[in-house]
C-alpha atoms as a PDB file:
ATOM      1  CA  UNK A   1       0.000   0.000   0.000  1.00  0.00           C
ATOM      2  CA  UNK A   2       2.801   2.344   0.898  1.00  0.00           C
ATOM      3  CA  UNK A   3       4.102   1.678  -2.226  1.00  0.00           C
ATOM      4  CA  UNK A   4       1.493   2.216  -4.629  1.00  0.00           C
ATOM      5  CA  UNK A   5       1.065   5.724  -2.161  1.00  0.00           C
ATOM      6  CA  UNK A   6       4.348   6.669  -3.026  1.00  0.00           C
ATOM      7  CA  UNK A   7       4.007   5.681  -6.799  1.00  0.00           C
ATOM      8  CA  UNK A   8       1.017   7.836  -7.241  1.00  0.00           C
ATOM      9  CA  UNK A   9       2.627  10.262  -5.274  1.00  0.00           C
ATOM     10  CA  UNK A  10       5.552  10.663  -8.182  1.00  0.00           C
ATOM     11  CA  UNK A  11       3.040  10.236 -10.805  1.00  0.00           C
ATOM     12  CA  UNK A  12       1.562  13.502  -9.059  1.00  0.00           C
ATOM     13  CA  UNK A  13       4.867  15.885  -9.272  1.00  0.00           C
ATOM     14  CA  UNK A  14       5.335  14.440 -12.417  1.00  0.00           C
ATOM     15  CA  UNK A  15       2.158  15.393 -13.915  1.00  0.00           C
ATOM     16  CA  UNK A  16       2.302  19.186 -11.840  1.00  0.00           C
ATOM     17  CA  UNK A  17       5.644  19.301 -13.488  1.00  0.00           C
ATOM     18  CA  UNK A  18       4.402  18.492 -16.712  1.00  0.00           C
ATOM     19  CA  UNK A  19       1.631  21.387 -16.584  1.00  0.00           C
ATOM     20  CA  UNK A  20       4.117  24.015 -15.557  1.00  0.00           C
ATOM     21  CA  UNK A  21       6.289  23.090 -18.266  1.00  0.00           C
ATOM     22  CA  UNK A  22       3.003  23.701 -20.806  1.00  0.00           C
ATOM     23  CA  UNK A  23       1.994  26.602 -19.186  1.00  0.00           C
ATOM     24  CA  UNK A  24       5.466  28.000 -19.824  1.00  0.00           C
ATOM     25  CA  UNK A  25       5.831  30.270 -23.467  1.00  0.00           C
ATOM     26  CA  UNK A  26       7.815  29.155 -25.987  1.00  0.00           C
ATOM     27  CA  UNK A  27      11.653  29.329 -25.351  1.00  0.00           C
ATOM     28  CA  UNK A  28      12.972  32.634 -26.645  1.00  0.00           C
ATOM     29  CA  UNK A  29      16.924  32.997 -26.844  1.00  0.00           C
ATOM     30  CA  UNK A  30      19.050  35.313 -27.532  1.00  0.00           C
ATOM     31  CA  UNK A  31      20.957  33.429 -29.585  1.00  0.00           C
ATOM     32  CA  UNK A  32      21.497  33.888 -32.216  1.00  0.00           C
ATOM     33  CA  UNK A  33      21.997  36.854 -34.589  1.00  0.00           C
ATOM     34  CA  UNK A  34      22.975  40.408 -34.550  1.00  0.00           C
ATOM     35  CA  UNK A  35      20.011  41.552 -32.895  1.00  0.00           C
ATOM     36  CA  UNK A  36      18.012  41.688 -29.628  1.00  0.00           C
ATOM     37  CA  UNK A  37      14.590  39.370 -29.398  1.00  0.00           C
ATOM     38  CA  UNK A  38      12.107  42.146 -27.525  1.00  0.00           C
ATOM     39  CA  UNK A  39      10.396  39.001 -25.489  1.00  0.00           C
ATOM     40  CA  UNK A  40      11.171  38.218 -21.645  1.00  0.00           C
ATOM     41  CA  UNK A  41      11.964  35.079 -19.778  1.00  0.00           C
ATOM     42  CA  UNK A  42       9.049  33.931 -17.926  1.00  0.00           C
ATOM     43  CA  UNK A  43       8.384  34.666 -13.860  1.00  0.00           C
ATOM     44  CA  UNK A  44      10.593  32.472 -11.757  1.00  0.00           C
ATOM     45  CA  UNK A  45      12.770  30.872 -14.585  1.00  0.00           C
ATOM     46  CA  UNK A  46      16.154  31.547 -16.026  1.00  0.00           C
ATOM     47  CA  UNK A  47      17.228  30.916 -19.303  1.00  0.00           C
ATOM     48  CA  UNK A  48      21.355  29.883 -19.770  1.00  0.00           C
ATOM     49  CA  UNK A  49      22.994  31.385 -23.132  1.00  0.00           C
ATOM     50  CA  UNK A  50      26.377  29.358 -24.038  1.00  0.00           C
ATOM     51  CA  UNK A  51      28.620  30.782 -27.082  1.00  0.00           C
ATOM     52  CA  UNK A  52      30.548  27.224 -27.636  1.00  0.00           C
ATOM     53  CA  UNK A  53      32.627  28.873 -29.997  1.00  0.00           C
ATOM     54  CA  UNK A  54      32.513  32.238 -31.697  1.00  0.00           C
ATOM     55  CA  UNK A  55      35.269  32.497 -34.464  1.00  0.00           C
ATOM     56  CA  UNK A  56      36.308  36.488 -36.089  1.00  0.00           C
ATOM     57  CA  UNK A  57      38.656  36.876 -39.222  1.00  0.00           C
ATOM     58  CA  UNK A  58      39.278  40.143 -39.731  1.00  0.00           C
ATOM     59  CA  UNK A  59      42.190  41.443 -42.770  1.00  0.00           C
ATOM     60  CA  UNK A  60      43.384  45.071 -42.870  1.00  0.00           C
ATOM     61  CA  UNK A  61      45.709  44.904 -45.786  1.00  0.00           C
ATOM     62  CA  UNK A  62      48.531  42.671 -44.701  1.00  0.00           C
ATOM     63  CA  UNK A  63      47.529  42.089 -41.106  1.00  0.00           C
ATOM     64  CA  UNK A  64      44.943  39.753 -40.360  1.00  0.00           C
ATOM     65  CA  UNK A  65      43.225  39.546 -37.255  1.00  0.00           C
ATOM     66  CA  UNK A  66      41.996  36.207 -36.155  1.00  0.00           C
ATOM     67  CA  UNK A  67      39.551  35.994 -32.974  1.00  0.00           C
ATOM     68  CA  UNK A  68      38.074  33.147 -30.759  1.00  0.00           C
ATOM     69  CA  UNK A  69      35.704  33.256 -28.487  1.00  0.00           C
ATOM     70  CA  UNK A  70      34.757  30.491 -25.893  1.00  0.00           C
ATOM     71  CA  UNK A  71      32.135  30.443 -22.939  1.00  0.00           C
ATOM     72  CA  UNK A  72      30.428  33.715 -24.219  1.00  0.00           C
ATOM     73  CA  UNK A  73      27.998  33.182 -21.240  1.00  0.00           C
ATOM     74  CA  UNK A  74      24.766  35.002 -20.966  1.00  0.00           C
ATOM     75  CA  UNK A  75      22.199  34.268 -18.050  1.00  0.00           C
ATOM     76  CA  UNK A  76      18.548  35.763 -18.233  1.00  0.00           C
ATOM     77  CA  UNK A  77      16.030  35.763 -15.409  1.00  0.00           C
ATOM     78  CA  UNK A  78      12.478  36.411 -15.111  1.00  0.00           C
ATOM     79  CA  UNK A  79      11.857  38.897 -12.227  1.00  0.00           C
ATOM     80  CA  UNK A  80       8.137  39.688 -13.203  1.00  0.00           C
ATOM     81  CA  UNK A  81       6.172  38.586 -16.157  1.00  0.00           C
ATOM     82  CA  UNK A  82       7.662  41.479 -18.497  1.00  0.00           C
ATOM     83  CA  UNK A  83      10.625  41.988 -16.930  1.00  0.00           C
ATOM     84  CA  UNK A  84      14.037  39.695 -16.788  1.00  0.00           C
ATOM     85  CA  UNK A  85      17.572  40.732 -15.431  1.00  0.00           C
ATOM     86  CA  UNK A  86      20.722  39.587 -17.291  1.00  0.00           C
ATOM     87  CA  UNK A  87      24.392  39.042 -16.326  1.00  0.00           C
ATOM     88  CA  UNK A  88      26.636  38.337 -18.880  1.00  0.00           C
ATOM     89  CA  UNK A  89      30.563  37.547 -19.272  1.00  0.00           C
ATOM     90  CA  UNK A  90      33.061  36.377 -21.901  1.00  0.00           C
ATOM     91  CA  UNK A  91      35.080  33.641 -20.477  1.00  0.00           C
ATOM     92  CA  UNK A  92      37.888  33.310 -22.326  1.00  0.00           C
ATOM     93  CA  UNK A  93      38.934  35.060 -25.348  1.00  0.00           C
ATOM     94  CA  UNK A  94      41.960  34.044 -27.587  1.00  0.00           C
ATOM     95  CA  UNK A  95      43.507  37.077 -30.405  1.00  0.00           C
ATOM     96  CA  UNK A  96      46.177  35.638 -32.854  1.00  0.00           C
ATOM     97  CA  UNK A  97      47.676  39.233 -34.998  1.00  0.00           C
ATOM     98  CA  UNK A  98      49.448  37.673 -37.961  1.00  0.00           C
ATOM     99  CA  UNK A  99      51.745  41.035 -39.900  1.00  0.00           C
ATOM    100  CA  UNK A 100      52.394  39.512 -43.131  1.00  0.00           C
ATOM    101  CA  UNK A 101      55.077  42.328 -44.197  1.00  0.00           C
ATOM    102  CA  UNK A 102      56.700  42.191 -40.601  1.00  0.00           C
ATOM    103  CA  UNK A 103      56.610  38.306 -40.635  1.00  0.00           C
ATOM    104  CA  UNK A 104      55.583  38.658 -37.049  1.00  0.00           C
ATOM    105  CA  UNK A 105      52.494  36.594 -35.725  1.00  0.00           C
ATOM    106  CA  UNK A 106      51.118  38.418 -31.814  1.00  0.00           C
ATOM    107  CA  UNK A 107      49.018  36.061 -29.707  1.00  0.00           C
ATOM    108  CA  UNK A 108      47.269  36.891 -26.418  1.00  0.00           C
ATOM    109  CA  UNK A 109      44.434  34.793 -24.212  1.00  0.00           C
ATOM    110  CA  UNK A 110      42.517  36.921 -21.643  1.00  0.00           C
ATOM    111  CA  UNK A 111      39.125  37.365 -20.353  1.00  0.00           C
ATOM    112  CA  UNK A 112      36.044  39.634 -21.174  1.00  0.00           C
ATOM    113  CA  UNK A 113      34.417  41.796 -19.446  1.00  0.00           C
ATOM    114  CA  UNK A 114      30.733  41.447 -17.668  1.00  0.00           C
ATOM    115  CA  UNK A 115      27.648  42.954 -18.665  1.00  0.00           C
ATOM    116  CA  UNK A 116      24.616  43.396 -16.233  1.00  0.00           C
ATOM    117  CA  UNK A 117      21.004  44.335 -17.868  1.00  0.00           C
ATOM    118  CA  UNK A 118      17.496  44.676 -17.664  1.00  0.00           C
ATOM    119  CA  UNK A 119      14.819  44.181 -20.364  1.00  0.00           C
ATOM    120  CA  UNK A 120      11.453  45.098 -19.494  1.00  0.00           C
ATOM    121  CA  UNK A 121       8.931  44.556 -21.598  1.00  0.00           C
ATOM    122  CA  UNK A 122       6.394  46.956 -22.851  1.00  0.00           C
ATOM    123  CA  UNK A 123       4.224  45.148 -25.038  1.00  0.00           C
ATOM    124  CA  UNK A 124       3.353  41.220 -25.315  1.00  0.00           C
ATOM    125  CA  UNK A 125       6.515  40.148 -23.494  1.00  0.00           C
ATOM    126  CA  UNK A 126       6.107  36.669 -25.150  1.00  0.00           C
ATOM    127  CA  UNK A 127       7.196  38.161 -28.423  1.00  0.00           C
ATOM    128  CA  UNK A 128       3.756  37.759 -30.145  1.00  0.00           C
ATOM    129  CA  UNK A 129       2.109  40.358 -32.145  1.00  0.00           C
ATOM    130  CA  UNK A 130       3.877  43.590 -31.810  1.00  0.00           C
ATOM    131  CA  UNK A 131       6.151  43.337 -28.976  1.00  0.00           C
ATOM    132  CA  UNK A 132       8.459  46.447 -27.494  1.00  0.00           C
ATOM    133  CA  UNK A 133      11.151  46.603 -24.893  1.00  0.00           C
ATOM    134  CA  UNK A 134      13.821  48.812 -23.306  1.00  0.00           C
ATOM    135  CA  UNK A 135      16.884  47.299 -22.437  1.00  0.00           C
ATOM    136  CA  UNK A 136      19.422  49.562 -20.707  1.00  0.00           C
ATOM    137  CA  UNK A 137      22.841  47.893 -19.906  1.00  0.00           C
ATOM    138  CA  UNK A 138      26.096  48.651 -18.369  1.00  0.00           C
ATOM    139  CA  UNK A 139      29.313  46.825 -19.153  1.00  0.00           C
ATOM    140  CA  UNK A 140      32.123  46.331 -16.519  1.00  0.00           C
ATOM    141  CA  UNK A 141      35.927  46.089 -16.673  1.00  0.00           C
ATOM    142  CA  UNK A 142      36.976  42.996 -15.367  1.00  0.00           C
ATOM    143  CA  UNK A 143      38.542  41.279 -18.112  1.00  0.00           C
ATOM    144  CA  UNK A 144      42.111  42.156 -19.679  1.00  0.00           C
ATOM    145  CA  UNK A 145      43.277  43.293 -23.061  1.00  0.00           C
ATOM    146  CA  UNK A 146      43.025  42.478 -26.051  1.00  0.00           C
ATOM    147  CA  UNK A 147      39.453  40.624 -24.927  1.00  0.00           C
ATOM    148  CA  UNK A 148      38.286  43.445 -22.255  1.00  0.00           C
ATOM    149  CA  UNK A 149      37.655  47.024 -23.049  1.00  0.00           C
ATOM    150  CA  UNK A 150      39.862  48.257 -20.259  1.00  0.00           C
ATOM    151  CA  UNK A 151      36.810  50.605 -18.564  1.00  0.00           C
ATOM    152  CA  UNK A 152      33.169  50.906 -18.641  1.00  0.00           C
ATOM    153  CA  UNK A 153      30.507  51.317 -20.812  1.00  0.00           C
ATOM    154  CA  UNK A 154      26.298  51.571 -20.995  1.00  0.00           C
ATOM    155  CA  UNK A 155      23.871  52.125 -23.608  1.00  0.00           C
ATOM    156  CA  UNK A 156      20.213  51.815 -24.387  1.00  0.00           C
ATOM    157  CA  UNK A 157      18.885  49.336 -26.666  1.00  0.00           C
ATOM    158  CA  UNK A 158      15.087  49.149 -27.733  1.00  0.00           C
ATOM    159  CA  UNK A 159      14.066  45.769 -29.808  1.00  0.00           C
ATOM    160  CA  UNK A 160      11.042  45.786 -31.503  1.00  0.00           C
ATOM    161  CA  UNK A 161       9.327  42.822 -33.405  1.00  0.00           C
ATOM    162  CA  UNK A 162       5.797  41.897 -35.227  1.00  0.00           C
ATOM    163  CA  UNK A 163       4.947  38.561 -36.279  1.00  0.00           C
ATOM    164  CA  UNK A 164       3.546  38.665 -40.011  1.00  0.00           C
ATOM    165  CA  UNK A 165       1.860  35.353 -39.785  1.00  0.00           C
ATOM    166  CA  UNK A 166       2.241  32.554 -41.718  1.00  0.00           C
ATOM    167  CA  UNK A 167       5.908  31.562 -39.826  1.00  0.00           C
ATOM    168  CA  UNK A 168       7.295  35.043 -40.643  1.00  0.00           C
ATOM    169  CA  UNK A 169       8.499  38.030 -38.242  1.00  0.00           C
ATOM    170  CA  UNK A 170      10.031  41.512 -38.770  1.00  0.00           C
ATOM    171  CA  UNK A 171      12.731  42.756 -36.016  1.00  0.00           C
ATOM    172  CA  UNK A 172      14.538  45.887 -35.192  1.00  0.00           C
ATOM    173  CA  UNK A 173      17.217  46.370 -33.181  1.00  0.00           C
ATOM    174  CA  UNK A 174      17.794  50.443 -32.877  1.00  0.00           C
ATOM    175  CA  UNK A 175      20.552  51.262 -29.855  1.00  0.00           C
ATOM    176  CA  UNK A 176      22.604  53.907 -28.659  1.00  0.00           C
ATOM    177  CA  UNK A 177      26.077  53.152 -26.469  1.00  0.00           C
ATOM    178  CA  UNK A 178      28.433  55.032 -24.580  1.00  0.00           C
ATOM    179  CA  UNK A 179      31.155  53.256 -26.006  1.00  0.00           C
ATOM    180  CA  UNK A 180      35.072  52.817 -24.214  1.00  0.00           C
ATOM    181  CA  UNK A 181      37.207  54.682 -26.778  1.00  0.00           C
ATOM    182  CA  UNK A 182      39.803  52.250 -28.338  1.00  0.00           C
ATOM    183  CA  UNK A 183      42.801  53.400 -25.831  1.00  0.00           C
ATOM    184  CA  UNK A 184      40.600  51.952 -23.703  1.00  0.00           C
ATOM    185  CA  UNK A 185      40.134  55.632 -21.450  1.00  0.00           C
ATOM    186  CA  UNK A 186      36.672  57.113 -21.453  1.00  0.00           C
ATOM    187  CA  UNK A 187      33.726  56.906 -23.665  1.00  0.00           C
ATOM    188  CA  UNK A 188      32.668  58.079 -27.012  1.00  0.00           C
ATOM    189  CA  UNK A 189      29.216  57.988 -28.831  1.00  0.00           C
ATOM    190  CA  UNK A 190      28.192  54.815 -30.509  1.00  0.00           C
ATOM    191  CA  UNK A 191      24.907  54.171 -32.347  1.00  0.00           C
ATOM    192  CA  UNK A 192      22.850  52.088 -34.840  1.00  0.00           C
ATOM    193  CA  UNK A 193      20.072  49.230 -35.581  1.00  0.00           C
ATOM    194  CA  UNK A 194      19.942  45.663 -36.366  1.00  0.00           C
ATOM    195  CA  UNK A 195      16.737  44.982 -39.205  1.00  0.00           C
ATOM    196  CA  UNK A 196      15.988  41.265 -39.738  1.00  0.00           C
ATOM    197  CA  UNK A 197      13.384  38.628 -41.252  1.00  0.00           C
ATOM    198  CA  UNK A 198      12.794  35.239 -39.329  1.00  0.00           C
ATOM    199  CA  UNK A 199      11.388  32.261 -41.028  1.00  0.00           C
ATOM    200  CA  UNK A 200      10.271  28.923 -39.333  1.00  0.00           C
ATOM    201  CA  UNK A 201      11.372  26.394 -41.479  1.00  0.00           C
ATOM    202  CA  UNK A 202       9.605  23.874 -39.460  1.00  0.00           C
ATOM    203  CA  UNK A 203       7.912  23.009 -36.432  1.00  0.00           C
ATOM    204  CA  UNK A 204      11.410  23.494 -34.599  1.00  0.00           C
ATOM    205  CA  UNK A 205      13.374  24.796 -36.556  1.00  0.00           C
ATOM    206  CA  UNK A 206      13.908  28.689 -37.720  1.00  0.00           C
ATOM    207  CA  UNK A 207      16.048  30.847 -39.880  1.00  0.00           C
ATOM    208  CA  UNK A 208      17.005  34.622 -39.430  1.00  0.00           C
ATOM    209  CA  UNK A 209      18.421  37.068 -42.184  1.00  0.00           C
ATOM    210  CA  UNK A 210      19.443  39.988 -41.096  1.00  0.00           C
ATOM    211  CA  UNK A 211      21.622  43.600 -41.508  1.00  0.00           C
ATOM    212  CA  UNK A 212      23.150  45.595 -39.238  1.00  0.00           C
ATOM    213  CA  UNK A 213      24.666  49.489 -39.439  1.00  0.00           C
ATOM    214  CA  UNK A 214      26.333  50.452 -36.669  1.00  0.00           C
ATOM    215  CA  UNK A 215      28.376  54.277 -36.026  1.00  0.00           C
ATOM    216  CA  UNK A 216      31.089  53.912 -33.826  1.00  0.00           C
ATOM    217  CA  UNK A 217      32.520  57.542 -33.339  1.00  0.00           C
ATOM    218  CA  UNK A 218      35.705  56.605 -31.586  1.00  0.00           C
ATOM    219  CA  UNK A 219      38.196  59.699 -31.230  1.00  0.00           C
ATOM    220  CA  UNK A 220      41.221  57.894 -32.814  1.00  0.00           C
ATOM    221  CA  UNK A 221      38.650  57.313 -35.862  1.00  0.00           C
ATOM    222  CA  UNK A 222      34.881  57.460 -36.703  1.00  0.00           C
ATOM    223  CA  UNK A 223      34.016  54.241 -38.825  1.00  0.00           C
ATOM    224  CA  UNK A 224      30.971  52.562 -39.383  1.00  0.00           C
ATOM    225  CA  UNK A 225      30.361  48.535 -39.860  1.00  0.00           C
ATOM    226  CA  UNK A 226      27.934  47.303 -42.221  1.00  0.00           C
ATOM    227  CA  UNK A 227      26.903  43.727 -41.494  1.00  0.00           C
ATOM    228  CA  UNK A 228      24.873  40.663 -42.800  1.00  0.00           C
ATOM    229  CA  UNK A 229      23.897  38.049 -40.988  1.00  0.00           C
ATOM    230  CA  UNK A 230      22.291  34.446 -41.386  1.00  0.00           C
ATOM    231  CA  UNK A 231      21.575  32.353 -38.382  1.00  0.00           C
ATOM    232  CA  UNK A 232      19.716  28.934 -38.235  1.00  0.00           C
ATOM    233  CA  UNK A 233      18.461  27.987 -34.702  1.00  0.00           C
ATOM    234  CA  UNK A 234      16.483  23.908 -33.829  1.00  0.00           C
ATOM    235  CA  UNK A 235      14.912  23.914 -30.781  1.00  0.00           C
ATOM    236  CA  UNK A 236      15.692  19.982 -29.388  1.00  0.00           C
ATOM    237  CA  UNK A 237      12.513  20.595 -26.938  1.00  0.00           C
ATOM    238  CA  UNK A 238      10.079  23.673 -25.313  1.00  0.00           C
ATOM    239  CA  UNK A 239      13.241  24.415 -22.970  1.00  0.00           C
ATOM    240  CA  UNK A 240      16.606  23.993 -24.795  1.00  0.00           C
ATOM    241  CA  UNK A 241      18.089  25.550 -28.486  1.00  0.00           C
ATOM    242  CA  UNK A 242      21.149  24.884 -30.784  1.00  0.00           C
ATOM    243  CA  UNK A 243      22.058  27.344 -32.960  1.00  0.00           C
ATOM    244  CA  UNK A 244      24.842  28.145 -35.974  1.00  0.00           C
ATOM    245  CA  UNK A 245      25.202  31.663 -37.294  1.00  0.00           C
ATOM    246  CA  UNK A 246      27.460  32.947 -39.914  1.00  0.00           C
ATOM    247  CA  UNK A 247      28.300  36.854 -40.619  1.00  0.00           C
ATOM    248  CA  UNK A 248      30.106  38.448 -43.979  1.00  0.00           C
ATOM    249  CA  UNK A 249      30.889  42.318 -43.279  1.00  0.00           C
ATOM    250  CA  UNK A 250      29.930  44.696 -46.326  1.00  0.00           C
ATOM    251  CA  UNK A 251      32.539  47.650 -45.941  1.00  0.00           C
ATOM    252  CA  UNK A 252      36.438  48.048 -45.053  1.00  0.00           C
ATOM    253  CA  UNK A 253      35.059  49.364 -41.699  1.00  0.00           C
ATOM    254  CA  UNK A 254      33.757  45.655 -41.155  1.00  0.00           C
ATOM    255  CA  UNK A 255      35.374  42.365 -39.896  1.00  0.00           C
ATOM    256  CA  UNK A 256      35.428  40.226 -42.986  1.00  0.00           C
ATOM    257  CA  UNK A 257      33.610  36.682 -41.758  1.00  0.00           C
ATOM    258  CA  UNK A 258      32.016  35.411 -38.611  1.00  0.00           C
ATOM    259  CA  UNK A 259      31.026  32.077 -37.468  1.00  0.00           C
ATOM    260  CA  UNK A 260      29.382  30.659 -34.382  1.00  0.00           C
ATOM    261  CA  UNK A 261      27.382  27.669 -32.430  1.00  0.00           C
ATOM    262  CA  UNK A 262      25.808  27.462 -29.313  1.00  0.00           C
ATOM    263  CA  UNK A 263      23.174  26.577 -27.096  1.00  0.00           C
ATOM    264  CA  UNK A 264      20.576  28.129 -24.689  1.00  0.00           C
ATOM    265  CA  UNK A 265      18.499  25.834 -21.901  1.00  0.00           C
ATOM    266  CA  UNK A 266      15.558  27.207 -19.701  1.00  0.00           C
ATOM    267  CA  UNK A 267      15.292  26.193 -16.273  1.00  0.00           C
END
């Protein structure tokens, strides 16, 4: 008798766990892309954000620039129904400079820095419809050179979506940024927007084009990167994504090629 209590006492959680899963909304990452999703992580959950590897090449006439990226972490958490707190940090960072008319090749491993944020949601935080957020952020100095800025930085960002139907969805990205200057003393002015399409493919499975122009008005240098993106992301169940995403840069001001996987699980 005791057992067939405590059986149907598991069956019980199981089945309360089951229904909380459900009543959950669908999983909404970060990852991937350029931009910013506008949605919010539901009440009481968190959602983990892994960068397995994120690979840069980057050529300025005879030096190239080659940058990896491991344990980009970011971790989301739903304070309210529309709003969620983030902390982010880049674990480890790894720069290889090769100077093809020097012959010299410049290595260094450090790092990044952590971000802290809040996104609160201002419309349909589950990303349906016509869904609006504010997301101001501050970035802090703890890593080292070449990975780290060397001081810190804020900005604004405000993403914006509207599902079209029919498996489509128009996003926007529009931020501003006090950005560190590249000496890596004080701030500068930094601003721009991320436009996209997403398609669902399938049932689980979703693909995002998208372009990004972005001011940076550094002192040593004003520039501005021109971006396209294509990222495909397969949800393996409701609470857990992997994704690849691949970026080609459109002007001199732009890193040439960047790839990417990794994977996001809600808790």
């Amino acid at each position: 008798m005791r057992g067939s209590v405590r059986l149907l006492g598991l069956a019980l959680l199981a089945a309360s766990g089951l229904a909380r899963s459900e009543d959950l909304r669908d999983l909404c990452a970060d990852r991937p892309g350029l931009g910013t999703p506008a949605c919010t992580v539901d009440k009481g959950h968190a959602v983990l954000e892994l960068g397995l590897a994120d690979w840069t090449r980057d050529d300025r006439g005879p030096v190239r620039t080659d940058t990896l990226i491991t344990g980009d972490t970011l971790l989301r958490y739903g304070v309210t129904g529309d709003t969620e707190v983030q902390i982010g940090w880049t674990a480890l960072g790894h720069v290889r400079v090769r100077d093809a008319s020097a012959g010299a090749i410049d290595r260094a491993t450090a790092a990044g820095d952590v971000t802290l944020a809040l996104r609160h949601n201002l419309h349909n935080p589950d990303g349906s419809g016509l869904s609006v957020a504010l997301m101001p952020y501050a970035s802090l100095p703890v890593g080292r050179s070449p990975v780290g800025r060397g001081d810190w930085g804020a900005g604004l960002i405000v993403p914006l979506s509207f599902d079209l139907g029919h498996g489509l969805a128009l996003a926007a990205t529009p931020r501003i940024d006090a950005v560190v200057n590249g000496d890596g003393r004080g701030r500068h002015l930094g601003y721009g927007s991320v436009a996209g399409l997403q398609i669902d493919l399938a049932d689980h499975l979703s693909l995002a084009e998208e372009v990004s122009l972005y001011r940076d008005e550094d002192p040593d240098g004003h520039t501005t990167q021109a971006l396209d993106g294509l990222a495909l992301a397969w949800q393996a169940g409701k609470n857990s994504q992997w994704d690849l995403g691949g970026v080609l840069g459109l002007n001199r001001d732009s890193p040439d090629v960047a790839l990417s996987i990794g994977y996001a699980a809600r808790f």
